[in-house]
N, C-alpha and C. Protein backbone atom coordinates (compact mmCIF):
# COMPACT_ATOMS: atom_id res chain seq x y z
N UNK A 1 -148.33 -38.48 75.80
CA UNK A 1 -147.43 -38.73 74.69
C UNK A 1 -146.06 -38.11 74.94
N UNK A 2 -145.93 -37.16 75.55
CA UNK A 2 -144.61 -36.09 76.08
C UNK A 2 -143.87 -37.10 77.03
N UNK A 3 -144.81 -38.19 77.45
CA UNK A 3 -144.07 -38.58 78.55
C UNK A 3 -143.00 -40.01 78.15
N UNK A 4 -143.80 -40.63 76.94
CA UNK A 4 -143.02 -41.30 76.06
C UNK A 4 -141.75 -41.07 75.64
N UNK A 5 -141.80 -39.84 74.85
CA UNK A 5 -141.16 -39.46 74.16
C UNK A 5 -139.79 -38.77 74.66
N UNK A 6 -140.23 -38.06 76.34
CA UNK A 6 -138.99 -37.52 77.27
C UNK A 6 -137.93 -39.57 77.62
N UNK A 7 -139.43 -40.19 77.70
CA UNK A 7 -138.31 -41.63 78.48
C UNK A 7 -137.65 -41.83 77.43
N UNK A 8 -137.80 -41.81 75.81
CA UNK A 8 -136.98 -42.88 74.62
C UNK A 8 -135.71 -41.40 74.58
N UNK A 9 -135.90 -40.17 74.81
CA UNK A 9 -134.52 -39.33 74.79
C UNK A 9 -133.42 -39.56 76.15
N UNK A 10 -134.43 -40.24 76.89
CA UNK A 10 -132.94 -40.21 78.28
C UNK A 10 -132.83 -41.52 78.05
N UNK A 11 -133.54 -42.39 78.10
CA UNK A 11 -132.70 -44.36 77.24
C UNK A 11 -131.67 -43.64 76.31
N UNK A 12 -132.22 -43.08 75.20
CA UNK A 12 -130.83 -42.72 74.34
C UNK A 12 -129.58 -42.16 75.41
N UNK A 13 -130.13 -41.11 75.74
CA UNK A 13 -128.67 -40.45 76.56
C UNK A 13 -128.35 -41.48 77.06
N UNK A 14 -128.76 -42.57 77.99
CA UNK A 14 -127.97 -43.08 78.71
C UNK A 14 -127.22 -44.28 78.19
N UNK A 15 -127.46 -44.94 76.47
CA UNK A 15 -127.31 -45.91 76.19
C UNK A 15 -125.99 -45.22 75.34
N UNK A 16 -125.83 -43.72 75.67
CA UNK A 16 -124.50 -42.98 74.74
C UNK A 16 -123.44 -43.23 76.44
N UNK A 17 -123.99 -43.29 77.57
CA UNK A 17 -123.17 -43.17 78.53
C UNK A 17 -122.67 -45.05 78.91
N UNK A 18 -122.96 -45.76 77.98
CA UNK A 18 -122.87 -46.84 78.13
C UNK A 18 -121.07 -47.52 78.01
N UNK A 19 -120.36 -47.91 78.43
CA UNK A 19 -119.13 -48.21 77.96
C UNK A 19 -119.18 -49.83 77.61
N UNK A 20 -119.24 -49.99 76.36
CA UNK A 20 -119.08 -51.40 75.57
C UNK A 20 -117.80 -51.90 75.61
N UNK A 21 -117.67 -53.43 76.12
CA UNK A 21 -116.43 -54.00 75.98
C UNK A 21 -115.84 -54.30 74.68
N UNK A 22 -114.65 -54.11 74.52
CA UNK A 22 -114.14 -54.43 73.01
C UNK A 22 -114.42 -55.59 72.95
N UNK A 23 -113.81 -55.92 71.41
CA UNK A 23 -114.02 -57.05 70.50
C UNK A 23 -113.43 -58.21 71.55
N UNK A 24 -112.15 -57.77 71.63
CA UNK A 24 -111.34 -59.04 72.62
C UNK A 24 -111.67 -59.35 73.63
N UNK A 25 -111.63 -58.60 74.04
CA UNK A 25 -112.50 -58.45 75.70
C UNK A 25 -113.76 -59.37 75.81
N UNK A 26 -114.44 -59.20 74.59
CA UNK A 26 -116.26 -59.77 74.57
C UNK A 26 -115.66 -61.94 74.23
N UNK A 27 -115.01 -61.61 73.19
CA UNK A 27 -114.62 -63.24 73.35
C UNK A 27 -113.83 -63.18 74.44
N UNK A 28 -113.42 -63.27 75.05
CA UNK A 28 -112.68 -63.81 76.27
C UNK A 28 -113.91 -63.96 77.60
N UNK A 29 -114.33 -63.37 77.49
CA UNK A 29 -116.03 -63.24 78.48
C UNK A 29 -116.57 -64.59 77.93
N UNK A 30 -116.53 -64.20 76.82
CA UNK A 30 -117.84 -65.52 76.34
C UNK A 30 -117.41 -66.79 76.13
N UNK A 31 -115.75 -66.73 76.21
CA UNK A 31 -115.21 -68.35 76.05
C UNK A 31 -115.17 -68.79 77.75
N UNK A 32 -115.76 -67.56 78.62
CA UNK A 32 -115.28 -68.29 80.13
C UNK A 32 -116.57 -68.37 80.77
N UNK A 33 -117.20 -68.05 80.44
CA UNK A 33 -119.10 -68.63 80.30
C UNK A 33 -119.67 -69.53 79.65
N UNK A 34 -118.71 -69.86 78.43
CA UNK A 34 -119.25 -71.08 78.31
C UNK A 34 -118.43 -72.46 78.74
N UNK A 35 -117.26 -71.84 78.88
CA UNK A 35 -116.74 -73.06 79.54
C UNK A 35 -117.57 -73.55 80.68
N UNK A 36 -117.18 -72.38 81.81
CA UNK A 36 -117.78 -72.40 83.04
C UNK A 36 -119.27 -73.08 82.78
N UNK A 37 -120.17 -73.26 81.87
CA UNK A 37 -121.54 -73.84 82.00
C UNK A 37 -121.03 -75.04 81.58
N UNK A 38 -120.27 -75.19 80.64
CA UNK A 38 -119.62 -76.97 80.11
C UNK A 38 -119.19 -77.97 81.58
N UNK A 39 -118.59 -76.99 81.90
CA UNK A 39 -117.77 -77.86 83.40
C UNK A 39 -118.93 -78.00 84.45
N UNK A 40 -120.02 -76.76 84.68
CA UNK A 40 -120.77 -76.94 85.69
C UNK A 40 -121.51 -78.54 85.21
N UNK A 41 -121.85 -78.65 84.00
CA UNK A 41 -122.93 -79.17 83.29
C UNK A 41 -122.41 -80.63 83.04
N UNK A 42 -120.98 -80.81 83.29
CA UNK A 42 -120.56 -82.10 83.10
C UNK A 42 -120.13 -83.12 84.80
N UNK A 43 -120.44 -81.67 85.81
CA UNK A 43 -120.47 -81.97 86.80
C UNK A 43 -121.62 -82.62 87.38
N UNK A 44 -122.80 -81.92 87.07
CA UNK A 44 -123.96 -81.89 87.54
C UNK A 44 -124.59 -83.25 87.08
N UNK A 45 -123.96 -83.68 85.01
CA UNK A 45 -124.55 -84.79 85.00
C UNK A 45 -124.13 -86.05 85.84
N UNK A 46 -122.38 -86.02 86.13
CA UNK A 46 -121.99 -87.27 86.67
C UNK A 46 -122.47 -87.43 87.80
N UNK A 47 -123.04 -86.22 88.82
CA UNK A 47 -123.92 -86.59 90.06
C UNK A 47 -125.44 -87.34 89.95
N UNK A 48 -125.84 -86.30 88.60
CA UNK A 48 -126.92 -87.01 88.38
C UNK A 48 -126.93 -88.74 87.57
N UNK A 49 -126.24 -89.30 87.32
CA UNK A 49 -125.58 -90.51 86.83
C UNK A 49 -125.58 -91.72 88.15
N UNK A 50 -124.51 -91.20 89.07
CA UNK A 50 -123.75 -92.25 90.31
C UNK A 50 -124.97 -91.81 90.74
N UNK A 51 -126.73 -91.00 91.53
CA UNK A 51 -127.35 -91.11 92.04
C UNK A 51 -128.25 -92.20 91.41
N UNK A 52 -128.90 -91.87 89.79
CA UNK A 52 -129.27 -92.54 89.00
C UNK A 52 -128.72 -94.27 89.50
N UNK A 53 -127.81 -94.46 89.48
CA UNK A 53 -126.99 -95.74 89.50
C UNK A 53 -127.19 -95.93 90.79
N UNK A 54 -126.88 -95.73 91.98
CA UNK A 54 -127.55 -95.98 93.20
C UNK A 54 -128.57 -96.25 93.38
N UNK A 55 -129.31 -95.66 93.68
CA UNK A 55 -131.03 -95.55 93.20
C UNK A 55 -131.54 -97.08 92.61
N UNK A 56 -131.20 -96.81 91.46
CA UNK A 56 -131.59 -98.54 90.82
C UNK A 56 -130.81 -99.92 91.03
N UNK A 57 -129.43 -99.29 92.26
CA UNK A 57 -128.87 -100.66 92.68
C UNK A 57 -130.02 -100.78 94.22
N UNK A 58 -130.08 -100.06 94.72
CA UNK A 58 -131.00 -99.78 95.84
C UNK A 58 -132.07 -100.59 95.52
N UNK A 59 -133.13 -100.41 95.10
CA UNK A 59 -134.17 -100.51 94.31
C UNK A 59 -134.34 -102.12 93.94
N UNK A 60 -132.97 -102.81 93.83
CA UNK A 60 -133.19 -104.23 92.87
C UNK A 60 -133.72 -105.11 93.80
N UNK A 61 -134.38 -106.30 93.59
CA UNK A 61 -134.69 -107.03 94.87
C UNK A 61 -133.65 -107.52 95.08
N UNK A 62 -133.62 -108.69 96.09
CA UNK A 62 -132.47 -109.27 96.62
C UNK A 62 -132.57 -110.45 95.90
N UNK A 63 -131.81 -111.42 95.29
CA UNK A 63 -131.58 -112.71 94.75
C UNK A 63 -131.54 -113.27 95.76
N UNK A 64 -132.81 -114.45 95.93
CA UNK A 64 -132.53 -115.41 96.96
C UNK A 64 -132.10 -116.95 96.08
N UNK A 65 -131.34 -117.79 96.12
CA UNK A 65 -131.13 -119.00 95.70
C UNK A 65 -131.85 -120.31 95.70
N UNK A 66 -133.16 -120.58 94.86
CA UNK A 66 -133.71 -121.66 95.05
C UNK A 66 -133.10 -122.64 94.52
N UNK A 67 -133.77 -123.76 95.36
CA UNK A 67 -133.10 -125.10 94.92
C UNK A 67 -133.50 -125.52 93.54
N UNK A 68 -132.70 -126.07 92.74
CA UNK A 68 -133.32 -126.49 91.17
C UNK A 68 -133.60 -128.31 91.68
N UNK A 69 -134.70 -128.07 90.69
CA UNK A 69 -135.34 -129.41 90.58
C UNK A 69 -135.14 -129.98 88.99
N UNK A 70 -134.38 -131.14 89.09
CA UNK A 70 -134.62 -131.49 87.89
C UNK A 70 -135.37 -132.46 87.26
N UNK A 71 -136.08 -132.67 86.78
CA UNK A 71 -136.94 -133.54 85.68
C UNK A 71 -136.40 -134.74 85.51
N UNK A 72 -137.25 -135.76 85.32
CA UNK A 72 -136.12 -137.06 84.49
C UNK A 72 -136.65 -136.50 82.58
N UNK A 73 -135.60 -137.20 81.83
CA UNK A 73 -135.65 -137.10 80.66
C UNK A 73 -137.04 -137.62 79.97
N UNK A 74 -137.41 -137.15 78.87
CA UNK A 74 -138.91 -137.73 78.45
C UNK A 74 -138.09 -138.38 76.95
N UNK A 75 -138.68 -139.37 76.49
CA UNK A 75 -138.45 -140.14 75.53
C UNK A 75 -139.94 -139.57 74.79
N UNK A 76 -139.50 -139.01 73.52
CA UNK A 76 -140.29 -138.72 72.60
C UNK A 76 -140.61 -139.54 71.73
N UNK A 77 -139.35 -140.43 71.17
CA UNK A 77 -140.02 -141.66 70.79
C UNK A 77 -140.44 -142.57 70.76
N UNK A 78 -141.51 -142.65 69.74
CA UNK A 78 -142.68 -144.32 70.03
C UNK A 78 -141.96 -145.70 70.32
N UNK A 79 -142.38 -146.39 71.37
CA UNK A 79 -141.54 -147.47 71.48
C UNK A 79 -142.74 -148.26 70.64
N UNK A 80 -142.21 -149.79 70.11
CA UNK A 80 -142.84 -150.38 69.30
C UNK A 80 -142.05 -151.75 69.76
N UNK A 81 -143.17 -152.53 70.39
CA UNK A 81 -142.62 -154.04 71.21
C UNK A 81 -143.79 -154.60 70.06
N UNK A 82 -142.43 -155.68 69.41
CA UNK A 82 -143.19 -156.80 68.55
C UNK A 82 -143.63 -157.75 68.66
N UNK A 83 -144.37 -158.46 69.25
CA UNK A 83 -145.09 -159.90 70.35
C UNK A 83 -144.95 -160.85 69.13
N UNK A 84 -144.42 -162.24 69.35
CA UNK A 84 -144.41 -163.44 68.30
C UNK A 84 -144.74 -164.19 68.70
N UNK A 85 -145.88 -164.75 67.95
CA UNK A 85 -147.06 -165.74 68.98
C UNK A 85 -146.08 -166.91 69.66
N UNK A 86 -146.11 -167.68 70.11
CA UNK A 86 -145.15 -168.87 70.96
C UNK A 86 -146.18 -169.72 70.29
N UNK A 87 -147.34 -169.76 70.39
CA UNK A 87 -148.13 -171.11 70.27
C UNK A 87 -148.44 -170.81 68.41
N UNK A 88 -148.50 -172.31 67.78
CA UNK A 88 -149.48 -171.96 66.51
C UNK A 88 -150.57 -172.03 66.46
N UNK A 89 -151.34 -171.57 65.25
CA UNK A 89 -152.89 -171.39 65.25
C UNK A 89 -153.41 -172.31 64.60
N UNK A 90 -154.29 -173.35 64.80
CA UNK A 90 -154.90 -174.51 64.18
C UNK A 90 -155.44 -174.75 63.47
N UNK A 91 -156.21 -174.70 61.94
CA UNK A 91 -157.27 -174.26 61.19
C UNK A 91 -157.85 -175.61 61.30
C-alpha cells in the first residue's frame, strides 16, 4: 500500500513540474492539427477516388459491335377478305 501511495505523491510532484501551454498557444496548436488532418484527409480521399475510378474503368469489359438484325414489321391487324359468290345459287 506504501508503494501506491509513494507513486500518486511523485505523479503529483511531477505533474507540478509540468509546463502547460497558454490559452493562445493551445488554439493555435489545435487549429494546425486540424487543419493538417483536413488537408491530409482531402488528399488521401482524391487518391482514393482516381484509383477507385481506374479500377472500375479497368475492370469494364470491352464493347464489341454486333451487327443489328432487323425484323420485318408484324401487322397486328385482322385482315378480313370478303369473297362474292360470281356464280348464283339455284333453288
Amino acid at each position: 500500500m506504501r508503494g501506491i501511495i509513494k507513486f500518486l505523491q511523485e505523479v503529483r510532484t511531477e505533474f507540478g513540474n509540468i509546463s502547460w501551454p497558454k490559452k493562445d498557444s493551445l488554439f493555435q496548436l489545435t487549429f494546425v492539427v486540424i487543419s493538417i488532418s483536413l488537408i491530409i484527409s482531402l488528399i488521401l480521399g482524391g487518391f482514393d477516388y482516381l484509383f477507385t475510378q481506374s479500377f472500375n474503368l479497368l475492370g469494364q469489359p470491352t464493347v464489341v459491335a454486333q451487327p443489328t438484325i432487323t425484323a420485318p414489321p408484324v401487322n397486328l391487324a385482322p385482315t378480313i377478305t370478303v369473297i362474292s359468290p360470281t356464280t348464283s345459287i339455284k333453288k
